[in-house]
Protein backbone atom coordinates (compact mmCIF):
# COMPACT_ATOMS: atom_id res chain seq x y z
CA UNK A 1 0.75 24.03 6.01
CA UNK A 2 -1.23 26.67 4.48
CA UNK A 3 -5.04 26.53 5.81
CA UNK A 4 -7.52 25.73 3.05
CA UNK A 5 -9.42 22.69 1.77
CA UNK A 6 -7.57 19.02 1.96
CA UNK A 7 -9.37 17.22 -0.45
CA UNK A 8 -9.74 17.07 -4.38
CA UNK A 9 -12.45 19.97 -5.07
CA UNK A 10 -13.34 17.62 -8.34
CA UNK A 11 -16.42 15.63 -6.99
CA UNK A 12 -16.16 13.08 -9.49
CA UNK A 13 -13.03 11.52 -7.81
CA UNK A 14 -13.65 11.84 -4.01
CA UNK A 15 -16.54 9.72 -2.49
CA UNK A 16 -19.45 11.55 -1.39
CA UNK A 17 -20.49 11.85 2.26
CA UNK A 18 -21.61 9.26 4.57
CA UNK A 19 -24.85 11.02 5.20
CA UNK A 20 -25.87 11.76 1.35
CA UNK A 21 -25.08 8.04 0.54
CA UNK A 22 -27.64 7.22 2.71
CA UNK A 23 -30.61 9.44 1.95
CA UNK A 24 -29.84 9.62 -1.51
CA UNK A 25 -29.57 7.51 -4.35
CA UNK A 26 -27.46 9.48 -7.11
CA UNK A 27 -24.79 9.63 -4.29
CA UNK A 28 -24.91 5.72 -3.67
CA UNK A 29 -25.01 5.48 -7.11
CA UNK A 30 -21.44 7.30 -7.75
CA UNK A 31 -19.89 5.96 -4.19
CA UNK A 32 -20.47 2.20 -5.81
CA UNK A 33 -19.02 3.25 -8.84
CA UNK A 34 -15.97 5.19 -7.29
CA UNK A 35 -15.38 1.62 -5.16
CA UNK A 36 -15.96 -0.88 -7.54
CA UNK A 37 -14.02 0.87 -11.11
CA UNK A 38 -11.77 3.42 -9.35
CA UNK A 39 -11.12 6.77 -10.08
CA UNK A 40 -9.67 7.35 -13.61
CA UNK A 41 -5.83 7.10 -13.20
CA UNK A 42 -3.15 9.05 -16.29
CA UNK A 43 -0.86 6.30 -17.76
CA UNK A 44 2.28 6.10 -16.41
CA UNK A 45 4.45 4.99 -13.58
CA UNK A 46 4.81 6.53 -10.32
CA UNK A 47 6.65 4.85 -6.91
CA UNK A 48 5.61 5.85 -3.40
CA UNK A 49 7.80 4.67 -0.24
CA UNK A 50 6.66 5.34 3.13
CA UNK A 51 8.98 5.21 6.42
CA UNK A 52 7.74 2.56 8.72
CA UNK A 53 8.68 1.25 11.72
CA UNK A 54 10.55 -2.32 10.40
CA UNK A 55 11.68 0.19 7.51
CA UNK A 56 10.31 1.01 3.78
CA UNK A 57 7.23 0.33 3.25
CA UNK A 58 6.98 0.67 -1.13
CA UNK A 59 4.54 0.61 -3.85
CA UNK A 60 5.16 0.62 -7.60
CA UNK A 61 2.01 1.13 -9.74
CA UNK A 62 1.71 0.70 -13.58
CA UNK A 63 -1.05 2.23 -15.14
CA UNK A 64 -2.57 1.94 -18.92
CA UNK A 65 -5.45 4.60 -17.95
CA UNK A 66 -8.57 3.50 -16.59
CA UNK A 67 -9.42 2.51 -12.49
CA UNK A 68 -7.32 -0.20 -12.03
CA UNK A 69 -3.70 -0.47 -12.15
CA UNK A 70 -1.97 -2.32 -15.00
CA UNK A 71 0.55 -3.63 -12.34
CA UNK A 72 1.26 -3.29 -8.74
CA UNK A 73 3.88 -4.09 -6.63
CA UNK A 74 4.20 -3.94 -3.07
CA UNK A 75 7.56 -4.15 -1.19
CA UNK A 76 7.50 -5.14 1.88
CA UNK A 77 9.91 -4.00 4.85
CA UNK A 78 9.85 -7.39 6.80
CA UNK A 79 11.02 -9.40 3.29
CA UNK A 80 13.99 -6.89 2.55
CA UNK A 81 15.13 -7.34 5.90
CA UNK A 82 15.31 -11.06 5.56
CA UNK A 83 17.47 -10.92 2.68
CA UNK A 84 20.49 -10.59 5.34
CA UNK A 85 19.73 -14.16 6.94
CA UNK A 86 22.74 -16.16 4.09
CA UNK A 87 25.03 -13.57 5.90
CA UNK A 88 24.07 -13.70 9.50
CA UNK A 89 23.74 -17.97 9.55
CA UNK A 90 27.11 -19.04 8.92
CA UNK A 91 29.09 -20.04 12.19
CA UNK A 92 26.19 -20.09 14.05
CA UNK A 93 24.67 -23.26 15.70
CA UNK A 94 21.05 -24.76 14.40
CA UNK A 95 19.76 -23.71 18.73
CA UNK A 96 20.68 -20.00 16.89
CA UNK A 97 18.40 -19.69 14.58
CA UNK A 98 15.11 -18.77 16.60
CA UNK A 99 17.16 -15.83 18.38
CA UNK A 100 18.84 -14.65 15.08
CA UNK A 101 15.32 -14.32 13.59
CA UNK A 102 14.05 -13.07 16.70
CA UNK A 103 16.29 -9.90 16.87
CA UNK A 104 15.31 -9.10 13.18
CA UNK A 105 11.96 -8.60 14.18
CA UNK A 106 9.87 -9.65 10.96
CA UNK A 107 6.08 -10.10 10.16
CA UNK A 108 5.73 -13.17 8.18
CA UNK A 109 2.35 -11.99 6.92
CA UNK A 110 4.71 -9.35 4.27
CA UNK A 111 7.13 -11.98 3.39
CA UNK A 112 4.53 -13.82 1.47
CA UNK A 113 3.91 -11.21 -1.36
């Protein structure tokens, strides 16, 4: 990686330091602004997946312009991984179950997106 700096050298999309915020106000100022409308995204479409541990970890984001996203969708590694329960249950007794959904390993907390 070539040496250099890592961040956007546009201030007006990167918040401002911890230590300006709080001895100055223009720098609160832009830091609530940055947090609360968002930095000004192009229109388009753009998807980002990310290896994780339980597996891809994916986000789709639709954007008109503006801060926020027109649409966002997160996929979650846990609920794709569920999808092969219809194919694992048959032949298997009801006492199965627990172990079956054991040994997929899932977080219940994704599944609910």
């Amino acid at each position: 990686m070539p040496s250099g700096p890592i961040c956007v050298v546009d201030p007006k999309n990167i918040l401002p330091k911890k230590t300006d915020v709080m001895t100055k106000m223009e720098e609160l100022i832009h830091q609530f602004i940055i947090t609360t409308q968002g930095i000004d995204a192009p229109v388009g479409e753009v998807y980002f997946g990310a290896e994780n541990p339980k597996g891809e970890l994916g986000f789709y984001i639709c954007s008109k312009g503006g801060g926020v996203p027109y649409r966002l969708k997160i996929r979650a590694p846990s609920f794709a991984n569920l999808s092969i329960i219809p194919s694992l249950l048959p032949g298997h007794y009801v006492s199965d179950v627990p172990a079956i959904l054991g040994s997929i390993d899932f977080v219940m907390g994704e599944c609910d997106r």
